[in-house]
N, C-alpha and C. Protein backbone atom coordinates (compact mmCIF):
# COMPACT_ATOMS: atom_id res chain seq x y z
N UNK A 1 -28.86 -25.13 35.41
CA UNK A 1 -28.02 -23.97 35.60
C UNK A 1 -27.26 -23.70 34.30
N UNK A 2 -27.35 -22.45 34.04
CA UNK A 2 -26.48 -22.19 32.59
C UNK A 2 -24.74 -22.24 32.56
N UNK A 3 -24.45 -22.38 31.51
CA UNK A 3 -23.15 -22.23 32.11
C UNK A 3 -22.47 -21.18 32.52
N UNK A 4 -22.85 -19.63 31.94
CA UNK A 4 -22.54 -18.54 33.14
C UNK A 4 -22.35 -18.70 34.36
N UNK A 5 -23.56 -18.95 34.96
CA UNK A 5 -24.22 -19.36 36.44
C UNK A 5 -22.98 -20.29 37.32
N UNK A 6 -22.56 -21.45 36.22
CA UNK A 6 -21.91 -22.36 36.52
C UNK A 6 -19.99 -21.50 36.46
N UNK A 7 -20.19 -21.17 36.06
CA UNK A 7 -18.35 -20.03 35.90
C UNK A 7 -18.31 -19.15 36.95
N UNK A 8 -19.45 -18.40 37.14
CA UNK A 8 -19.57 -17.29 38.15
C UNK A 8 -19.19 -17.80 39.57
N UNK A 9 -20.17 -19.41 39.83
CA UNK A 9 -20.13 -19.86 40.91
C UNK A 9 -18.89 -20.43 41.48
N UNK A 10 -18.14 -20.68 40.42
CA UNK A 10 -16.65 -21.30 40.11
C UNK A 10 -15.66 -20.39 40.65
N UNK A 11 -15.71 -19.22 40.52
CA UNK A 11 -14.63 -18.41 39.84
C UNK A 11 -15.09 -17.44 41.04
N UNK A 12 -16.60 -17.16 41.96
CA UNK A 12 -16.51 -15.84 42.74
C UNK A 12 -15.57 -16.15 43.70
N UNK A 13 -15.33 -17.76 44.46
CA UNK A 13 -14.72 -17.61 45.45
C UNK A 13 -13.12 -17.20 45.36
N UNK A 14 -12.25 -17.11 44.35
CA UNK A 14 -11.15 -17.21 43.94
C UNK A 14 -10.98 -15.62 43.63
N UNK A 15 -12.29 -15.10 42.91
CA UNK A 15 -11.88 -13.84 42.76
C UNK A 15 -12.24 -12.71 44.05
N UNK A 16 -12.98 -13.44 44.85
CA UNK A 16 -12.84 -12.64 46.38
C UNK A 16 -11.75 -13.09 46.96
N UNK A 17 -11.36 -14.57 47.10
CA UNK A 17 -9.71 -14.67 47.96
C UNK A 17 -9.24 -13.43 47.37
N UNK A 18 -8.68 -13.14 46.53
CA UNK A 18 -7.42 -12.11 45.89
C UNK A 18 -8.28 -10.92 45.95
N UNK A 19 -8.90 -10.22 46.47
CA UNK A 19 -9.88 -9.20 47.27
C UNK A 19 -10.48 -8.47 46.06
N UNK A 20 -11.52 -8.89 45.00
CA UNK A 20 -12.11 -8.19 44.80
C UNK A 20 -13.49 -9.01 44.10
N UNK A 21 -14.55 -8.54 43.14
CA UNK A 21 -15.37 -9.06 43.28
C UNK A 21 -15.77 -9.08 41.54
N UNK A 22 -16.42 -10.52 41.12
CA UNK A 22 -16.82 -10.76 40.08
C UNK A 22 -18.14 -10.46 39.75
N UNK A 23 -18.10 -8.85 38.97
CA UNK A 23 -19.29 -8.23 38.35
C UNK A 23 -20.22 -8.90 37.62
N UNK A 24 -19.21 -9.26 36.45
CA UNK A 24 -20.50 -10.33 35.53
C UNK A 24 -19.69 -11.27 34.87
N UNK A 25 -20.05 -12.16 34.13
CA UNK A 25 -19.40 -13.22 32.80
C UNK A 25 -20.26 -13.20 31.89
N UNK A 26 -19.10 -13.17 31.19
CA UNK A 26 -20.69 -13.01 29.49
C UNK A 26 -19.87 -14.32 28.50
N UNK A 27 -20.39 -14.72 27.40
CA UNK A 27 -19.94 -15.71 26.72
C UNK A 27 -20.25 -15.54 25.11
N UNK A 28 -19.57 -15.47 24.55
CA UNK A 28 -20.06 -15.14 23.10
C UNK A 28 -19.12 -16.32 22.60
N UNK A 29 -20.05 -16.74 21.35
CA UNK A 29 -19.01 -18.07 20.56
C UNK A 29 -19.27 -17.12 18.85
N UNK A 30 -18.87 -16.76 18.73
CA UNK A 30 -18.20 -15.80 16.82
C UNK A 30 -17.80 -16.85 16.18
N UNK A 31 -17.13 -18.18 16.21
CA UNK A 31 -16.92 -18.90 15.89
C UNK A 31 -17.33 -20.22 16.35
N UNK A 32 -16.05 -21.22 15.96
CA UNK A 32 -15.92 -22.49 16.90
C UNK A 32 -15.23 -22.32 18.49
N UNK A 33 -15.14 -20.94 18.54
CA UNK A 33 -14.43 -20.77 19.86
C UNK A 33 -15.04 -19.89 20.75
N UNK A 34 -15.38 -19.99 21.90
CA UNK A 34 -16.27 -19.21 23.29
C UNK A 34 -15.08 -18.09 23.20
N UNK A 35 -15.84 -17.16 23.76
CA UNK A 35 -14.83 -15.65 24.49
C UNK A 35 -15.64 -15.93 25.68
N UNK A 36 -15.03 -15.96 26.52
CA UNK A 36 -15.02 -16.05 28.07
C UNK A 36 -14.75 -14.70 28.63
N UNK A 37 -15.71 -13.46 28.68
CA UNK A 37 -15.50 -12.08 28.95
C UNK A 37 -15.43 -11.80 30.99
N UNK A 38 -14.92 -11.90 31.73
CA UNK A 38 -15.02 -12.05 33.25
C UNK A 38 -14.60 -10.49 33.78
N UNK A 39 -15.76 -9.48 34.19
CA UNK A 39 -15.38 -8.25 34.88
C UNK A 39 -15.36 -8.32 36.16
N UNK A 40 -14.09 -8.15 36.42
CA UNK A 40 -13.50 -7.74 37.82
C UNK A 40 -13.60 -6.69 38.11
N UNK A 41 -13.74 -6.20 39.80
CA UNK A 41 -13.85 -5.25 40.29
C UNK A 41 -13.55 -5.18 41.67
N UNK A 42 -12.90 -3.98 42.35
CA UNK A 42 -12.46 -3.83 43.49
C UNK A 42 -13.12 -2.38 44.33
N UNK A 43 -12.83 -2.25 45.43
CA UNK A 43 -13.42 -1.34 45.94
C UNK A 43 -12.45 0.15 45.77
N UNK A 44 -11.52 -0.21 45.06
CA UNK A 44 -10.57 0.65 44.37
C UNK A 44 -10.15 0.40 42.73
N UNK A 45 -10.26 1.63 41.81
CA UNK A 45 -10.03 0.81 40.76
C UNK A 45 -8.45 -0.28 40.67
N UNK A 46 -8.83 -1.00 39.34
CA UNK A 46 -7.83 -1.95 39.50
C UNK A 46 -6.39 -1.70 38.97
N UNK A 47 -5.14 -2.03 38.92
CA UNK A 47 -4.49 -1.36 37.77
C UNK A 47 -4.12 -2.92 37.29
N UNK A 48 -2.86 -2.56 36.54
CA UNK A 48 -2.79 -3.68 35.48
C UNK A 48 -1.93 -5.08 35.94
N UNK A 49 -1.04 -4.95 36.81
CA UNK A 49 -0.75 -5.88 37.61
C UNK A 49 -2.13 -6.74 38.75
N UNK A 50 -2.92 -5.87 39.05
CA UNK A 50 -4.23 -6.68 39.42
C UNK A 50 -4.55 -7.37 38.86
N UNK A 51 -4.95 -7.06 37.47
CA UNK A 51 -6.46 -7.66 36.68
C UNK A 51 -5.08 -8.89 36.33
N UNK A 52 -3.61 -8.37 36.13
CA UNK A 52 -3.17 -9.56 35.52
C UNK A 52 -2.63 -10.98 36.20
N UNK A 53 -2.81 -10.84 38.03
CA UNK A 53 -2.78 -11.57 39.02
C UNK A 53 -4.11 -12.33 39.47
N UNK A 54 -5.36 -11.45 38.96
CA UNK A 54 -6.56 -12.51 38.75
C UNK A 54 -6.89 -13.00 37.61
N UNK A 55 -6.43 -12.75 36.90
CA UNK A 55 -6.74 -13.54 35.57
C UNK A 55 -6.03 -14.40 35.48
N UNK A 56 -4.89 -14.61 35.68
CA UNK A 56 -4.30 -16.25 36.10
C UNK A 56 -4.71 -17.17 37.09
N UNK A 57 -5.25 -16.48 38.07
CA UNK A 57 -6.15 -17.23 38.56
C UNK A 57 -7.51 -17.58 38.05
N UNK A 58 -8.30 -17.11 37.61
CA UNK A 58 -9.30 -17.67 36.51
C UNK A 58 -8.83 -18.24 35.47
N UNK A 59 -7.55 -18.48 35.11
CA UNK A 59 -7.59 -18.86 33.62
C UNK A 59 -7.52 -20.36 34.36
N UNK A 60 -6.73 -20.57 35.68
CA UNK A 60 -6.13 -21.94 35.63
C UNK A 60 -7.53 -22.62 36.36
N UNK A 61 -8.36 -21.92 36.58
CA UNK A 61 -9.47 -22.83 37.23
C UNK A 61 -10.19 -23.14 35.84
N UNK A 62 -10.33 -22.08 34.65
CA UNK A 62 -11.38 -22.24 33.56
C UNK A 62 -10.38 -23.77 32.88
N UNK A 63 -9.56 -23.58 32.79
CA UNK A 63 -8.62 -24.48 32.16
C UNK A 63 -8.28 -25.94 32.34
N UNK A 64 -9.47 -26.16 34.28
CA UNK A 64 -8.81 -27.69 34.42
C UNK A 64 -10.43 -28.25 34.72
N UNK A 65 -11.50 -27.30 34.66
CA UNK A 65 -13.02 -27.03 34.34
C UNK A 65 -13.85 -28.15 33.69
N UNK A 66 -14.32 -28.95 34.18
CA UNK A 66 -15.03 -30.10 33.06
C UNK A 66 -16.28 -29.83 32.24
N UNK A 67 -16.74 -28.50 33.32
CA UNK A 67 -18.03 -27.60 32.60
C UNK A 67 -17.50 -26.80 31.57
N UNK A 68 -16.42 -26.40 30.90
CA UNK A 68 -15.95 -25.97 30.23
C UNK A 68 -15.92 -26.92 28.28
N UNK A 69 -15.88 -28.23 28.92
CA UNK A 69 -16.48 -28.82 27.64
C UNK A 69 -14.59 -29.20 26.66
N UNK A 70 -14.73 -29.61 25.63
CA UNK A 70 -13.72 -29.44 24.59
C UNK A 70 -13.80 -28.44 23.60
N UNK A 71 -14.71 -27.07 23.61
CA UNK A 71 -14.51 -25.90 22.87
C UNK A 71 -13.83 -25.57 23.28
N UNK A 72 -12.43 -25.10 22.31
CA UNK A 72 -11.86 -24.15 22.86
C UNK A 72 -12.39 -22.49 23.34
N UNK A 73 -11.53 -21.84 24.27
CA UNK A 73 -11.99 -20.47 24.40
C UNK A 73 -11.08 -19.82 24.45
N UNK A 74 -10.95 -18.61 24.76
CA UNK A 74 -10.37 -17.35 24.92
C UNK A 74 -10.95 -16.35 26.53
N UNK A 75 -10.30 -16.12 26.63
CA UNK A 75 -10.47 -15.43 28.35
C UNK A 75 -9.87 -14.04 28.46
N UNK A 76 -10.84 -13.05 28.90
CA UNK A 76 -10.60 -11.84 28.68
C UNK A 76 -11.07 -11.65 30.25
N UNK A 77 -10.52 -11.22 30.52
CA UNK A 77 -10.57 -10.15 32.23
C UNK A 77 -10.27 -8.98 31.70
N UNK A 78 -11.17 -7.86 32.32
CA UNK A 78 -11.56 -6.42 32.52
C UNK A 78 -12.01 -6.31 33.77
N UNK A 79 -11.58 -4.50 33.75
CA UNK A 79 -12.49 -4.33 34.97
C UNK A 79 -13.68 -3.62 34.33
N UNK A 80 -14.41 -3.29 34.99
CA UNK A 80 -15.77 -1.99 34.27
C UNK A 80 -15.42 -1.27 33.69
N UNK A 81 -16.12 -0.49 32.47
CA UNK A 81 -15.76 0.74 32.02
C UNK A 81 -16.60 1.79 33.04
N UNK A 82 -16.36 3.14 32.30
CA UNK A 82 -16.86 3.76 33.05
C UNK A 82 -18.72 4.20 32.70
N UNK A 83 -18.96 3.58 31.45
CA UNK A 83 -20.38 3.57 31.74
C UNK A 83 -21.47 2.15 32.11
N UNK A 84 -20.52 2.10 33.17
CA UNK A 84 -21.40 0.65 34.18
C UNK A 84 -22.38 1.51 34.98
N UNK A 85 -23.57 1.05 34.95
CA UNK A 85 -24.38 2.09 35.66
C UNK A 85 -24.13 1.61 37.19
N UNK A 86 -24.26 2.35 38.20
CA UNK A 86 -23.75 2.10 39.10
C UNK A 86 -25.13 1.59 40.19
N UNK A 87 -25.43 0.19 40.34
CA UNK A 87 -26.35 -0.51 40.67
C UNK A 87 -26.36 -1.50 41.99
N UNK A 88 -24.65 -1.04 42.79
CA UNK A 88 -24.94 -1.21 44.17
C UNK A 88 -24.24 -0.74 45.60
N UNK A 89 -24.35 -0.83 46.78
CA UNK A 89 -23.96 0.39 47.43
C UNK A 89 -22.36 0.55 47.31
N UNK A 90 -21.36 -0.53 47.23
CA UNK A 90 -20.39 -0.27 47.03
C UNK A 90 -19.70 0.44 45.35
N UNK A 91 -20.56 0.35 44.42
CA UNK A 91 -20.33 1.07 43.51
C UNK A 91 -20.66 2.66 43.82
N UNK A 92 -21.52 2.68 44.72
CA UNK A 92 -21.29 4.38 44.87
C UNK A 92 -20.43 4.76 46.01
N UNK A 93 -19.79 4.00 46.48
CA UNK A 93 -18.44 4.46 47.81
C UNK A 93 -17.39 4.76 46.49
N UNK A 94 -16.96 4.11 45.97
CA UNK A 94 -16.01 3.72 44.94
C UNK A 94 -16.19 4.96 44.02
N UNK A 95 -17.41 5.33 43.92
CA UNK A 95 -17.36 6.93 42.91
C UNK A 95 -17.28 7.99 43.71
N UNK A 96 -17.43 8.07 45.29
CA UNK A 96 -17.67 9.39 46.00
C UNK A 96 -16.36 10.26 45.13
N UNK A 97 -17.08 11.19 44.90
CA UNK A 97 -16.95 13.23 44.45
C UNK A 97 -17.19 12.90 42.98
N UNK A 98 -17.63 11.55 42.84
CA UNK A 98 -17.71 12.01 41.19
C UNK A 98 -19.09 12.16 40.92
N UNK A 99 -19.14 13.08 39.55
CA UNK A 99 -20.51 13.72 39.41
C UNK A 99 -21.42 12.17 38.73
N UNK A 100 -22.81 12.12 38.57
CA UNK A 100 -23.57 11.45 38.53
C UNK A 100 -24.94 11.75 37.40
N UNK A 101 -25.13 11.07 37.10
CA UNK A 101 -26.65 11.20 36.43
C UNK A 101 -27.58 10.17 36.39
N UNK A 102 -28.61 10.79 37.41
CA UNK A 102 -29.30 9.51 37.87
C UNK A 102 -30.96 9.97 37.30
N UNK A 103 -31.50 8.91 37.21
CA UNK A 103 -32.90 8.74 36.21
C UNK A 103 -33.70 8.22 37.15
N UNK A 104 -34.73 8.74 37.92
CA UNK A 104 -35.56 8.10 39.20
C UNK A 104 -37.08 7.19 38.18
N UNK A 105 -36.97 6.31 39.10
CA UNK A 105 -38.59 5.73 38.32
C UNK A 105 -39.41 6.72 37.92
N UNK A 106 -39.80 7.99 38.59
CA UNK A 106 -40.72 8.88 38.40
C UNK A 106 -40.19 9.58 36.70
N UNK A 107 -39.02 9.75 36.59
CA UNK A 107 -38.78 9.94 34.88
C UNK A 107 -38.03 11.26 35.23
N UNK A 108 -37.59 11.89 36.86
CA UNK A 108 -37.02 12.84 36.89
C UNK A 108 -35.22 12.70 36.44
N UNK A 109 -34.86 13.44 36.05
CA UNK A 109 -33.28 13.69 36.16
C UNK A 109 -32.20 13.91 37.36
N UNK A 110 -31.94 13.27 38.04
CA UNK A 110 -30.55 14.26 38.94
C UNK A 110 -29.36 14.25 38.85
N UNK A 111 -28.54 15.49 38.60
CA UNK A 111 -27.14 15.46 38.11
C UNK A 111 -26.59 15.64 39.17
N UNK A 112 -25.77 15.62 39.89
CA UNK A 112 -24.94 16.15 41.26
C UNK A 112 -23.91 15.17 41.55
N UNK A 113 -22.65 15.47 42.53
CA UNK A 113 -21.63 14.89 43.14
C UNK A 113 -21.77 13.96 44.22
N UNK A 114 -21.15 13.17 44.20
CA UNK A 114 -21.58 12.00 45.56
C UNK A 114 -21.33 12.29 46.47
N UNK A 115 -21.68 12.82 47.67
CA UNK A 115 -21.43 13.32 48.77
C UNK A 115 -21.09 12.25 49.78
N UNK A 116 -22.19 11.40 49.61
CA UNK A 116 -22.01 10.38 50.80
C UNK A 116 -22.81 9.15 50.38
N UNK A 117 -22.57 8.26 51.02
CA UNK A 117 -23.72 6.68 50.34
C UNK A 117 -23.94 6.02 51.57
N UNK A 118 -24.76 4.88 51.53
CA UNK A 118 -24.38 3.94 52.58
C UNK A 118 -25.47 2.58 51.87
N UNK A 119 -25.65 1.91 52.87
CA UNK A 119 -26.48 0.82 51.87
C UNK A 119 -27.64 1.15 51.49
N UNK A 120 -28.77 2.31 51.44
CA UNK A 120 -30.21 2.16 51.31
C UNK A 120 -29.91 3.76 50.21
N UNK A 121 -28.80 4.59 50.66
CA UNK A 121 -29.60 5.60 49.93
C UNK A 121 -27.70 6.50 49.54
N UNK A 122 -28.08 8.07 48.61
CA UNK A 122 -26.62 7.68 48.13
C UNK A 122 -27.26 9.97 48.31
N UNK A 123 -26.29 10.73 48.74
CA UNK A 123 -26.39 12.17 48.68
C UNK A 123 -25.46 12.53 48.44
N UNK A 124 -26.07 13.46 47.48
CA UNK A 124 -26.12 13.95 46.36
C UNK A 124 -25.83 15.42 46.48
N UNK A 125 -24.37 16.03 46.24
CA UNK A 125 -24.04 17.93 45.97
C UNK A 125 -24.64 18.34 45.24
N UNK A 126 -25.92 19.50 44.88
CA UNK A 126 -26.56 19.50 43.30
C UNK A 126 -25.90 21.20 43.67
N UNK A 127 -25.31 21.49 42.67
CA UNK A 127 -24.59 22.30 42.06
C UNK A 127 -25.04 23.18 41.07
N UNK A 128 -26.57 23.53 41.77
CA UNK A 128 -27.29 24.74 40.74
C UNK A 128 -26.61 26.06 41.16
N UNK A 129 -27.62 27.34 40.80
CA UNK A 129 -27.50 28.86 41.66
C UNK A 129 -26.90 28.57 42.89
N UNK A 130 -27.68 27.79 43.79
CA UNK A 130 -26.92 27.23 45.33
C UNK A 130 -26.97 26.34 45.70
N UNK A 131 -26.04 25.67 45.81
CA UNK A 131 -25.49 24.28 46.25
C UNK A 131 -26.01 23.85 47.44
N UNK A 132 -26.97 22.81 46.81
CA UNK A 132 -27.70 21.84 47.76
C UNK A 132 -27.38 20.79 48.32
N UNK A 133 -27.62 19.71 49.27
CA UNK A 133 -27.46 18.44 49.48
C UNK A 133 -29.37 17.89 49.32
N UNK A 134 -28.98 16.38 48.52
CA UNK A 134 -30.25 15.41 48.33
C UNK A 134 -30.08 14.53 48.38
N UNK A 135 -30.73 13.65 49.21
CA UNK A 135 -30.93 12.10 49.67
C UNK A 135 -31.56 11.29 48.28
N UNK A 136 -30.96 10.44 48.04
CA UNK A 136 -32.30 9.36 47.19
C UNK A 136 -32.00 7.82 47.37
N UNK A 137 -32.91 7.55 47.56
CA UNK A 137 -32.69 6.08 48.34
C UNK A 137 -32.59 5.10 46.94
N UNK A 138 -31.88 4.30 46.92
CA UNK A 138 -31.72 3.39 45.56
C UNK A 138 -32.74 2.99 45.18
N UNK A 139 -33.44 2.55 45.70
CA UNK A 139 -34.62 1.75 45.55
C UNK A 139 -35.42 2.35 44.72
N UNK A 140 -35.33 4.44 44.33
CA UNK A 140 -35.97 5.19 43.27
C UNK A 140 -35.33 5.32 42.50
N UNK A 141 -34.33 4.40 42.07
CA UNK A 141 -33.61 4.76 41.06
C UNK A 141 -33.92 3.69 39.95
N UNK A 142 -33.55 4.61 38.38
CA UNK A 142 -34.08 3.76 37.40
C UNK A 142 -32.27 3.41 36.73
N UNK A 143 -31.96 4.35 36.74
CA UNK A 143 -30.61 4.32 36.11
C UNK A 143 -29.77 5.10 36.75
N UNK A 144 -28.49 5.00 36.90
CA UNK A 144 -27.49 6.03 37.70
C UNK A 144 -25.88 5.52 36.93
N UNK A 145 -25.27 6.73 36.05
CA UNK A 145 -24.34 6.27 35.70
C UNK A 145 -23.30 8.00 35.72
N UNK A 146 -21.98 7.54 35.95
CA UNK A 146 -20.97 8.25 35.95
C UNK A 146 -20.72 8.96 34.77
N UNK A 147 -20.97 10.56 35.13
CA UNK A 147 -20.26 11.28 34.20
C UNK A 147 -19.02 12.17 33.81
N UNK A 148 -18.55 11.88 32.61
CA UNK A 148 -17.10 11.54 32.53
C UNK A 148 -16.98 13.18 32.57
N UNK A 149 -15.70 13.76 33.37
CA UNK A 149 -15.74 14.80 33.64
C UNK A 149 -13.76 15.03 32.87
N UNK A 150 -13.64 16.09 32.38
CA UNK A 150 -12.15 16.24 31.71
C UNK A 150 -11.53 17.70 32.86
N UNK A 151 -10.20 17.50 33.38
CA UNK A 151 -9.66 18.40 34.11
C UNK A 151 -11.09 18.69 35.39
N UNK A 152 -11.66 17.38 35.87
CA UNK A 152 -12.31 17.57 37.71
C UNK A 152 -11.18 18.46 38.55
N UNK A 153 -11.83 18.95 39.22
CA UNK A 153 -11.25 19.62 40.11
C UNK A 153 -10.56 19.07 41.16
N UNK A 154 -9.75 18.80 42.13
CA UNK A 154 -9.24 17.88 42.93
C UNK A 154 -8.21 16.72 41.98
N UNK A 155 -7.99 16.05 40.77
CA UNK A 155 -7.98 15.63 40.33
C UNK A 155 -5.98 15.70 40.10
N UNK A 156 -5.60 15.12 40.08
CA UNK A 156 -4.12 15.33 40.10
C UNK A 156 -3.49 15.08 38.69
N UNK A 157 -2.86 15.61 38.12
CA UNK A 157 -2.71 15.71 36.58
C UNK A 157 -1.48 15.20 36.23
């Protein structure tokens, strides 16, 4: 098991107690020292008192860690940016009304608003001449990522 594998497995149950969920861990050593990169995520975005109430909790588990070794590291908690492609059903509850651009295996394009999701498939407002609704089940999807929209409508300023 790598040691990712071995952090992730460490660290998901701690970062679901405190209710949200560990996206990925990445590890880069630039030096003599690891960066310990850990993205958090919730079914709401996070704000900064979050990420800074789980990251003390990851720091003190990375910190008393025997898989952790005598390199020192550095520990960075984030949550996602916004071009995380959005790759499971709760990432598209979490975007409903925001617009989308999704890339189907077939090599087609679809741009439209999230209307609705659930676990197999995610519909879609397409916002041509006349405003349609479209089903696409994840499973045809090649890529699907959030597009950043300035002054959305609904949007509170």
């Amino acid at each position: 098991m790598s040691l990712v594998e071995i952090i992730q497995e460490a660290l998901t149950p701690v970062v679901e107690s405190a209710g949200f969920f560990l996206e990925e861990v990445h590890i880069a050593s630039p030096s003599n020292r690891r960066v310990v990169t850990c993205i958090v995520d919730g079914e709401i975005s996070l704000n900064l008192d979050q990420v800074t109430l789980v990251s003390k909790e990851i720091s003190a588990i990375l910190d008393e860690a025997p898989f952790m070794g005598q390199t020192p590291f550095t520990l960075e908690v984030t949550s996602p940016g916004v071009d995380r492609p959005l790759t499971l059903p709760r990432h598209w509850r979490k975007n409903l009304s925001r617009l989308v651009r999704i890339v189907l295996l077939s090599g087609q394009v679809v741009t439209g608003r999230i209307a609705a999701s659930n676990e197999s498939t995610v519909t879609l407002l397409i916002e041509e001449k006349v405003s349609r609704e479209e089903i696409v089940n994840y499973a045809d999807i090649k890529k699907a990522l959030v597009e950043i929209e300035f002054n959305r409508k609904g949007d509170d300023l």
